[in-house]
PDB file of N, CA and C in Angstrom:
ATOM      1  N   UNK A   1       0.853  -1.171   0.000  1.00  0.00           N
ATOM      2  CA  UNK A   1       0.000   0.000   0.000  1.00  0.00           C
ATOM      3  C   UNK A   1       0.901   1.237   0.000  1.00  0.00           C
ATOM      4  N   UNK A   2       0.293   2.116  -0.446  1.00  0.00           N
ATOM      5  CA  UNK A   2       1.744   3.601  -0.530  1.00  0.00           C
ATOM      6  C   UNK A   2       1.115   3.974   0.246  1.00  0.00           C
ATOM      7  N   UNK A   3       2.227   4.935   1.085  1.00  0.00           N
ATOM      8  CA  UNK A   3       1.590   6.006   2.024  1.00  0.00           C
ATOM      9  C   UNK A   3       0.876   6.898   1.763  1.00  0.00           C
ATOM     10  N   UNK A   4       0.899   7.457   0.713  1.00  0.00           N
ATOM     11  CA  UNK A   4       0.067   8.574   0.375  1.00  0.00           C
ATOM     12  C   UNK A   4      -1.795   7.605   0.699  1.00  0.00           C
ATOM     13  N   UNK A   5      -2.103   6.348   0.339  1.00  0.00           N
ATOM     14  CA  UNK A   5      -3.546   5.945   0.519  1.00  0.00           C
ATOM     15  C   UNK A   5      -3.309   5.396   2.356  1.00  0.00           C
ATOM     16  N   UNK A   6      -2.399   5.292   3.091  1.00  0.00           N
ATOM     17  CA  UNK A   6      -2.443   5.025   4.143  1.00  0.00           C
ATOM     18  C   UNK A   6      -3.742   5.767   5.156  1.00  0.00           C
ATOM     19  N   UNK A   7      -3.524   6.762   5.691  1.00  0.00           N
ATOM     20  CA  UNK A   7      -4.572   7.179   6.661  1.00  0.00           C
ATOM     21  C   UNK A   7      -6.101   7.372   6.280  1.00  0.00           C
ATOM     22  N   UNK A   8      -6.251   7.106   4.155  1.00  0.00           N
ATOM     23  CA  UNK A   8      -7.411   7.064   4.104  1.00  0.00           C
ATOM     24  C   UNK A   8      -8.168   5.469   4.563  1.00  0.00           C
ATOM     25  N   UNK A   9      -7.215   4.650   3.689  1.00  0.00           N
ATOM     26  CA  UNK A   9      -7.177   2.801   3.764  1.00  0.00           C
ATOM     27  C   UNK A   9      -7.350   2.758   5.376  1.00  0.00           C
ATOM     28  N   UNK A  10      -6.779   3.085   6.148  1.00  0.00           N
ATOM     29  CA  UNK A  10      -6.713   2.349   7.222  1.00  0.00           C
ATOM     30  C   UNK A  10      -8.357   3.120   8.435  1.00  0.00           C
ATOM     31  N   UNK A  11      -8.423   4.551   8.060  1.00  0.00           N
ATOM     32  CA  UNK A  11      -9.662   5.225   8.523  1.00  0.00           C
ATOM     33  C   UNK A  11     -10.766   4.255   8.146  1.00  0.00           C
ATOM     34  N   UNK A  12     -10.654   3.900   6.899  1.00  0.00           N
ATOM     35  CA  UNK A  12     -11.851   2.999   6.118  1.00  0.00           C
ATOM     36  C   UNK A  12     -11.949   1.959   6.981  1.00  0.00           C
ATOM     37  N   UNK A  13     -11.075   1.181   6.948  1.00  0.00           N
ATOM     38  CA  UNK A  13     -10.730  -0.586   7.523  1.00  0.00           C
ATOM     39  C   UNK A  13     -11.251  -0.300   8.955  1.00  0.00           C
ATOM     40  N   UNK A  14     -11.212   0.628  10.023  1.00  0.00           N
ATOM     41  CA  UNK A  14     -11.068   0.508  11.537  1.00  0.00           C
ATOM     42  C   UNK A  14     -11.360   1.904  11.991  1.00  0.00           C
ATOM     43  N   UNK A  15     -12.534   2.045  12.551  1.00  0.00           N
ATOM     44  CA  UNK A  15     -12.482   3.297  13.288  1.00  0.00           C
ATOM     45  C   UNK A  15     -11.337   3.689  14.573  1.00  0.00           C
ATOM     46  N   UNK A  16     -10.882   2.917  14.905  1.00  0.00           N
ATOM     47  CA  UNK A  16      -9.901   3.194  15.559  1.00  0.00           C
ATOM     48  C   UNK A  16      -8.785   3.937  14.977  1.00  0.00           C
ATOM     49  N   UNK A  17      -8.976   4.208  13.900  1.00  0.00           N
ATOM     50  CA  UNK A  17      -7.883   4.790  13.247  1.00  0.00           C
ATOM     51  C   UNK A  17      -8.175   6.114  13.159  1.00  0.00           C
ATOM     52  N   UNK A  18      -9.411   6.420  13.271  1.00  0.00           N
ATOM     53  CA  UNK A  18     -10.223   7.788  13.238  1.00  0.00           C
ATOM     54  C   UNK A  18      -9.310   9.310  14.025  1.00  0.00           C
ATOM     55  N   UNK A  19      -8.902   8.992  15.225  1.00  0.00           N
ATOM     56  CA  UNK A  19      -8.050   9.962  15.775  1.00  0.00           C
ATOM     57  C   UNK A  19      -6.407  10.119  15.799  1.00  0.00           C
ATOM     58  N   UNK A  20      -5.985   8.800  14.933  1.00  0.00           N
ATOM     59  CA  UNK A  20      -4.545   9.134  14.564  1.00  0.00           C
ATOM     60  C   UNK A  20      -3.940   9.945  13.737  1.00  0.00           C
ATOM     61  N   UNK A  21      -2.935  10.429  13.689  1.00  0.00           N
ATOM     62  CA  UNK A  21      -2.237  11.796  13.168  1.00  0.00           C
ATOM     63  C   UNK A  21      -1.754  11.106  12.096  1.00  0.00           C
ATOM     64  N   UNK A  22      -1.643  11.425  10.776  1.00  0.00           N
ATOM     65  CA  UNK A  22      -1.225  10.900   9.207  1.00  0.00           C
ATOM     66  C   UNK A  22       0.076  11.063  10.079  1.00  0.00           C
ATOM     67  N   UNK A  23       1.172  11.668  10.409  1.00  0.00           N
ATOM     68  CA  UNK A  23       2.392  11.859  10.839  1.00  0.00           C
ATOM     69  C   UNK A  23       2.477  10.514  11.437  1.00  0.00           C
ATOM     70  N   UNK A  24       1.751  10.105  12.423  1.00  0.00           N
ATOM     71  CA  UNK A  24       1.592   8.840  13.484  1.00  0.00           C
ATOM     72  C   UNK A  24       1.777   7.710  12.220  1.00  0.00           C
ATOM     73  N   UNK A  25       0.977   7.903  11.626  1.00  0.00           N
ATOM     74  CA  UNK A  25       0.458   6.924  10.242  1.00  0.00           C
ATOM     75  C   UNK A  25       1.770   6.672   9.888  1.00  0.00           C
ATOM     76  N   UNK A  26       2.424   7.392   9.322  1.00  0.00           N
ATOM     77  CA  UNK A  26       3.097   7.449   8.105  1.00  0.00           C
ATOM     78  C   UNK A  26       4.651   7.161   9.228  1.00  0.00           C
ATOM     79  N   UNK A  27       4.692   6.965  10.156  1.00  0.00           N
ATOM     80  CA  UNK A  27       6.062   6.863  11.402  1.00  0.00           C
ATOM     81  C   UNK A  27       5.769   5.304  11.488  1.00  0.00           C
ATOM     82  N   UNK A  28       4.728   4.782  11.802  1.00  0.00           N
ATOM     83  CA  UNK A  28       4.646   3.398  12.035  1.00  0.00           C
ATOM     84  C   UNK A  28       4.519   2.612  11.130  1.00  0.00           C
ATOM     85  N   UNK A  29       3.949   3.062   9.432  1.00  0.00           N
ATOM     86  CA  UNK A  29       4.799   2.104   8.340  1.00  0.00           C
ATOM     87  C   UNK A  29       5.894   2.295   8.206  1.00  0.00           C
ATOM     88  N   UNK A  30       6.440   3.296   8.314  1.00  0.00           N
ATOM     89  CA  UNK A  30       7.957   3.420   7.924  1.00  0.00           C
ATOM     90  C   UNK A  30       8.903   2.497   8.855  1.00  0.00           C
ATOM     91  N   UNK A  31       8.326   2.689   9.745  1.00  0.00           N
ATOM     92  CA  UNK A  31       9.455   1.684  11.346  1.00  0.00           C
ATOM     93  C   UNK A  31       8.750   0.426  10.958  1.00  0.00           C
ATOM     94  N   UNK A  32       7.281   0.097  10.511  1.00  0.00           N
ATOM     95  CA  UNK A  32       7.520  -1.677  11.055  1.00  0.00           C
ATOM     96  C   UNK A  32       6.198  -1.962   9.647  1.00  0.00           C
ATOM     97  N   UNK A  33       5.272  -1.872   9.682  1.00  0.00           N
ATOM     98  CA  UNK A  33       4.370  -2.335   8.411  1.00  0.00           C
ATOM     99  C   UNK A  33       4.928  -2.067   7.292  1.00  0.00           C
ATOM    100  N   UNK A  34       5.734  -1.561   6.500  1.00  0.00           N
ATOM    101  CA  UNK A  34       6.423  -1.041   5.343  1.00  0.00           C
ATOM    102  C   UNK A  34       5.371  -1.231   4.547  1.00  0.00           C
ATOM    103  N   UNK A  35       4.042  -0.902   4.183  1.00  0.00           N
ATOM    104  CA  UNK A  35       3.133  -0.842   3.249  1.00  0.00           C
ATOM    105  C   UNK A  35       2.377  -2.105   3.466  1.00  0.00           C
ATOM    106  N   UNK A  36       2.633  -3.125   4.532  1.00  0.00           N
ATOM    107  CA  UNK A  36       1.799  -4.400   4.557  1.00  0.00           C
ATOM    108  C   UNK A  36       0.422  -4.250   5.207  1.00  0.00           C
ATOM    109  N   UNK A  37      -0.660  -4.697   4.410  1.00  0.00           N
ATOM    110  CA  UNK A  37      -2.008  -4.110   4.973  1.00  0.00           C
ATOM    111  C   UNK A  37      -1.782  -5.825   6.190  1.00  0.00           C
ATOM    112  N   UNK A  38      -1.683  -6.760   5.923  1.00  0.00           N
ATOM    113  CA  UNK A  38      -1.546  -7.759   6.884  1.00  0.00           C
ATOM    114  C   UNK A  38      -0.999  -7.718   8.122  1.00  0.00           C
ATOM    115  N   UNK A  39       0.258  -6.553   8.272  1.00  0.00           N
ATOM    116  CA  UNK A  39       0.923  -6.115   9.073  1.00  0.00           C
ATOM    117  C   UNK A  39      -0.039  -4.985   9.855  1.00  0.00           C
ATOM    118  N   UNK A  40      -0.650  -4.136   9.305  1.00  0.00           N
ATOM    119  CA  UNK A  40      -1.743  -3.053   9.846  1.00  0.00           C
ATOM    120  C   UNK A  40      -2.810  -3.703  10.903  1.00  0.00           C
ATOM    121  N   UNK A  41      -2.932  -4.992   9.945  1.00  0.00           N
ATOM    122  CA  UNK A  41      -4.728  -5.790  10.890  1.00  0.00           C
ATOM    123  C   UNK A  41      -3.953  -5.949  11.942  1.00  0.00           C
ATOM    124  N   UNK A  42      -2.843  -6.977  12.138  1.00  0.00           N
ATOM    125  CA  UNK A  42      -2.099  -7.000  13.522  1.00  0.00           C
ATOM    126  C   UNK A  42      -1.923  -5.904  14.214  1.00  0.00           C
ATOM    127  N   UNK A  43      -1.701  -4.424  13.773  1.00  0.00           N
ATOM    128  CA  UNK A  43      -1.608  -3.602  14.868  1.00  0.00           C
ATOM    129  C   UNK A  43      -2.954  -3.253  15.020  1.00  0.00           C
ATOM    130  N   UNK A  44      -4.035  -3.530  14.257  1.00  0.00           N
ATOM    131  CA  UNK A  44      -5.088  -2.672  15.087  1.00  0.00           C
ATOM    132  C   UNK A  44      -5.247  -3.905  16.006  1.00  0.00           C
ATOM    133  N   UNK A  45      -5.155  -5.013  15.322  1.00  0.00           N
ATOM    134  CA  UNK A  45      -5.851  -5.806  16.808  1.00  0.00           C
ATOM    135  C   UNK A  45      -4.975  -5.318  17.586  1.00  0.00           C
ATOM    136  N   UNK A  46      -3.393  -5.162  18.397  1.00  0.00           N
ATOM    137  CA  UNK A  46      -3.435  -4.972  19.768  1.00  0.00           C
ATOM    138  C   UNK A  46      -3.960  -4.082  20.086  1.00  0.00           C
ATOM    139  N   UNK A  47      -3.875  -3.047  18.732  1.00  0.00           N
ATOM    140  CA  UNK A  47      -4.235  -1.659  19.349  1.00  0.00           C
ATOM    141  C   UNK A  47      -5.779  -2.024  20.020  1.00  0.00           C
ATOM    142  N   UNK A  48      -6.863  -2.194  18.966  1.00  0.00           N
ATOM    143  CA  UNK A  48      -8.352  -2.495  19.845  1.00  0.00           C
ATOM    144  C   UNK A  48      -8.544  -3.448  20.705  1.00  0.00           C
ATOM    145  N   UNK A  49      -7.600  -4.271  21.136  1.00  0.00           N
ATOM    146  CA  UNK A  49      -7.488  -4.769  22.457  1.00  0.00           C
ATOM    147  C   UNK A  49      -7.032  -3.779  23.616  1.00  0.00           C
ATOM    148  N   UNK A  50      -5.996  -3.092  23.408  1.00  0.00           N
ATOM    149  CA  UNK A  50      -5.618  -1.971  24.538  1.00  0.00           C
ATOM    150  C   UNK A  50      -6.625  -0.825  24.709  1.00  0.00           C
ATOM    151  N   UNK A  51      -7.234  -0.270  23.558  1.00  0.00           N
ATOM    152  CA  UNK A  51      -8.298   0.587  23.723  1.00  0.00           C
ATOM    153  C   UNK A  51      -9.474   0.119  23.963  1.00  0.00           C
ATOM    154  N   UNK A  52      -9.733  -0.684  23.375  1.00  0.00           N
ATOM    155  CA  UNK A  52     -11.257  -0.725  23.645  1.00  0.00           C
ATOM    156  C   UNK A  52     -11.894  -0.722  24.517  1.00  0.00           C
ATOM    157  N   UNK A  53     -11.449  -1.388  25.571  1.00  0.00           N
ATOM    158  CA  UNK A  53     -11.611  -1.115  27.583  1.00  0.00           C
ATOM    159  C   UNK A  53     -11.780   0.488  27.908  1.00  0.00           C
ATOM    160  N   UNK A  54     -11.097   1.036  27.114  1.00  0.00           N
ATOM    161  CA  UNK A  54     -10.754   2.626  27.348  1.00  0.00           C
ATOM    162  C   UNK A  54     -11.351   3.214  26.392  1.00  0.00           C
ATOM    163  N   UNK A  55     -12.637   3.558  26.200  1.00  0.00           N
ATOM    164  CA  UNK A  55     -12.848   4.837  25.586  1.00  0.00           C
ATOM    165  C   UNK A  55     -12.880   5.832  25.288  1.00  0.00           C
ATOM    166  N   UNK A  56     -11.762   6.131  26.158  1.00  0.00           N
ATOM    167  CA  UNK A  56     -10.892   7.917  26.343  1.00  0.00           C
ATOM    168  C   UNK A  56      -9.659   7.515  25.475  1.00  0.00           C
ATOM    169  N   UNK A  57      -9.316   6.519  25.362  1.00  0.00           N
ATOM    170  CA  UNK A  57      -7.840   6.288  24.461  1.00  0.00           C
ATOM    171  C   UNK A  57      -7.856   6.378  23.548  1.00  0.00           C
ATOM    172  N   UNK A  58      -7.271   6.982  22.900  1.00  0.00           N
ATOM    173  CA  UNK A  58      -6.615   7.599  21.841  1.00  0.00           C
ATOM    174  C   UNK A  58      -5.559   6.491  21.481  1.00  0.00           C
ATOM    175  N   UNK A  59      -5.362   6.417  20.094  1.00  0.00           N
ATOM    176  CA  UNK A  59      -3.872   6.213  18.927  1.00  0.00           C
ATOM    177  C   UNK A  59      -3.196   7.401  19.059  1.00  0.00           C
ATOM    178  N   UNK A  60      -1.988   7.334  19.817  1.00  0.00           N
ATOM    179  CA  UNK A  60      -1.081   7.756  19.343  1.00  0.00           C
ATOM    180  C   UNK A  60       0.394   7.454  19.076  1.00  0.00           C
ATOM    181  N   UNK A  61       1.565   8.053  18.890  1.00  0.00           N
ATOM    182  CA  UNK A  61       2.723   7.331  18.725  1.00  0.00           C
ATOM    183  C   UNK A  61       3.455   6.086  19.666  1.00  0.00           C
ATOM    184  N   UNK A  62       3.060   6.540  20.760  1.00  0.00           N
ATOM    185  CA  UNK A  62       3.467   6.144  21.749  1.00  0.00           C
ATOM    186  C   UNK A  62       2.961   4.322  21.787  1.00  0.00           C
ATOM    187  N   UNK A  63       1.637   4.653  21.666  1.00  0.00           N
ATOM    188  CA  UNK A  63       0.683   3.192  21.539  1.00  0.00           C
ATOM    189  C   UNK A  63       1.494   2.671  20.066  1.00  0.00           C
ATOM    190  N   UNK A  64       1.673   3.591  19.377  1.00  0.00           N
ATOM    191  CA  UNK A  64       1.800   2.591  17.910  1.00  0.00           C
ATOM    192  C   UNK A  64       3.052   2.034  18.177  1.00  0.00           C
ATOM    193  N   UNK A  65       4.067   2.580  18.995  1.00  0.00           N
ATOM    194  CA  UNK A  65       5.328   2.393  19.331  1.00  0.00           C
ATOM    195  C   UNK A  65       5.252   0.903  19.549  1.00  0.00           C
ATOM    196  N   UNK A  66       4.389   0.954  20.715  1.00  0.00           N
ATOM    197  CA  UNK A  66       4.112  -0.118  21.276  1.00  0.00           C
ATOM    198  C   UNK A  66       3.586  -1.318  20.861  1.00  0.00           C
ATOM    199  N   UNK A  67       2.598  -1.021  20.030  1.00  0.00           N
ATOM    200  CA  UNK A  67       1.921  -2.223  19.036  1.00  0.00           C
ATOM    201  C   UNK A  67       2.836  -2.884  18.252  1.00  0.00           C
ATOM    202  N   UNK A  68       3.710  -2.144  17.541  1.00  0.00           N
ATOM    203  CA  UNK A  68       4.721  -2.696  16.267  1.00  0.00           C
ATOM    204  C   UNK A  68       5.602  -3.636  17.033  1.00  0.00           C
ATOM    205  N   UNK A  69       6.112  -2.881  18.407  1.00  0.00           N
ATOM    206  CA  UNK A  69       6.796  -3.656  19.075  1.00  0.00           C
ATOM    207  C   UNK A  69       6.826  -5.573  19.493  1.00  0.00           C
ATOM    208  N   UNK A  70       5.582  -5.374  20.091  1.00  0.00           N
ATOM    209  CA  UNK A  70       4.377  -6.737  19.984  1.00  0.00           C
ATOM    210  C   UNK A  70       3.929  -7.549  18.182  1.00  0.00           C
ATOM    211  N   UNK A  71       5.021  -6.772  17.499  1.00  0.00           N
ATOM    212  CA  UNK A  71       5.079  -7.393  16.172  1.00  0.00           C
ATOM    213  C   UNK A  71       6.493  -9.010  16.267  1.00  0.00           C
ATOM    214  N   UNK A  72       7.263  -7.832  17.064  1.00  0.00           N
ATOM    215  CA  UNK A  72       8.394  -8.831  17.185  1.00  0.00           C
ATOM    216  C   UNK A  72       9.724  -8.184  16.086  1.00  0.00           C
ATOM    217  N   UNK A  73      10.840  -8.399  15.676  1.00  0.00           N
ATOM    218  CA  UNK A  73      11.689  -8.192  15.258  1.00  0.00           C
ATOM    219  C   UNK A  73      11.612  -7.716  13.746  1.00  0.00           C
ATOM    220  N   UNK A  74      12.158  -6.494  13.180  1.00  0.00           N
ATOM    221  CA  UNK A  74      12.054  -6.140  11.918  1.00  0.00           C
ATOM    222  C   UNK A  74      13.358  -6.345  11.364  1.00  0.00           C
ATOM    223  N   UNK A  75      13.795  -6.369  10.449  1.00  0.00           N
ATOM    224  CA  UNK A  75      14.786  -6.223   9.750  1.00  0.00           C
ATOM    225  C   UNK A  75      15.099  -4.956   8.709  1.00  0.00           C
TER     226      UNK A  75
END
């Protein structure tokens, strides 16, 4: 997927994506999804596992930090 369709593709796929910053977007393919939409479903699931309990939580870098992390090792 190119970045430029990233924060629309992924707004579409998951409302959870609704309050993330294209900057946020475009930091966490670059560090760990490199354009893989297969790689994305895995971060929203942790992500809507960590939020969803929390309906004040927000996506932000910090969480995405964290999600990619829970990917396991990039190269």
């Amino acid at each position: 997927m190119d970045v430029s369709q990233l924060p629309t593709v992924l707004r579409l796929f998951h409302p959870l994506w609704d309050t993330a910053t294209d900057d946020d977007l475009s930091y966490a393919d670059e560090t760990c999804a490199q354009g893989n939409f297969r790689t994305w479903a895995k971060i929203t699931s942790h992500l809507y596992a960590t939020c969803s309990p929390h309906p004040d939580k927000h996506v932000d870098r910090a969480l995405l930090t964290w999600a990619c992390s829970r990917l396991g090792p990039h190269p």
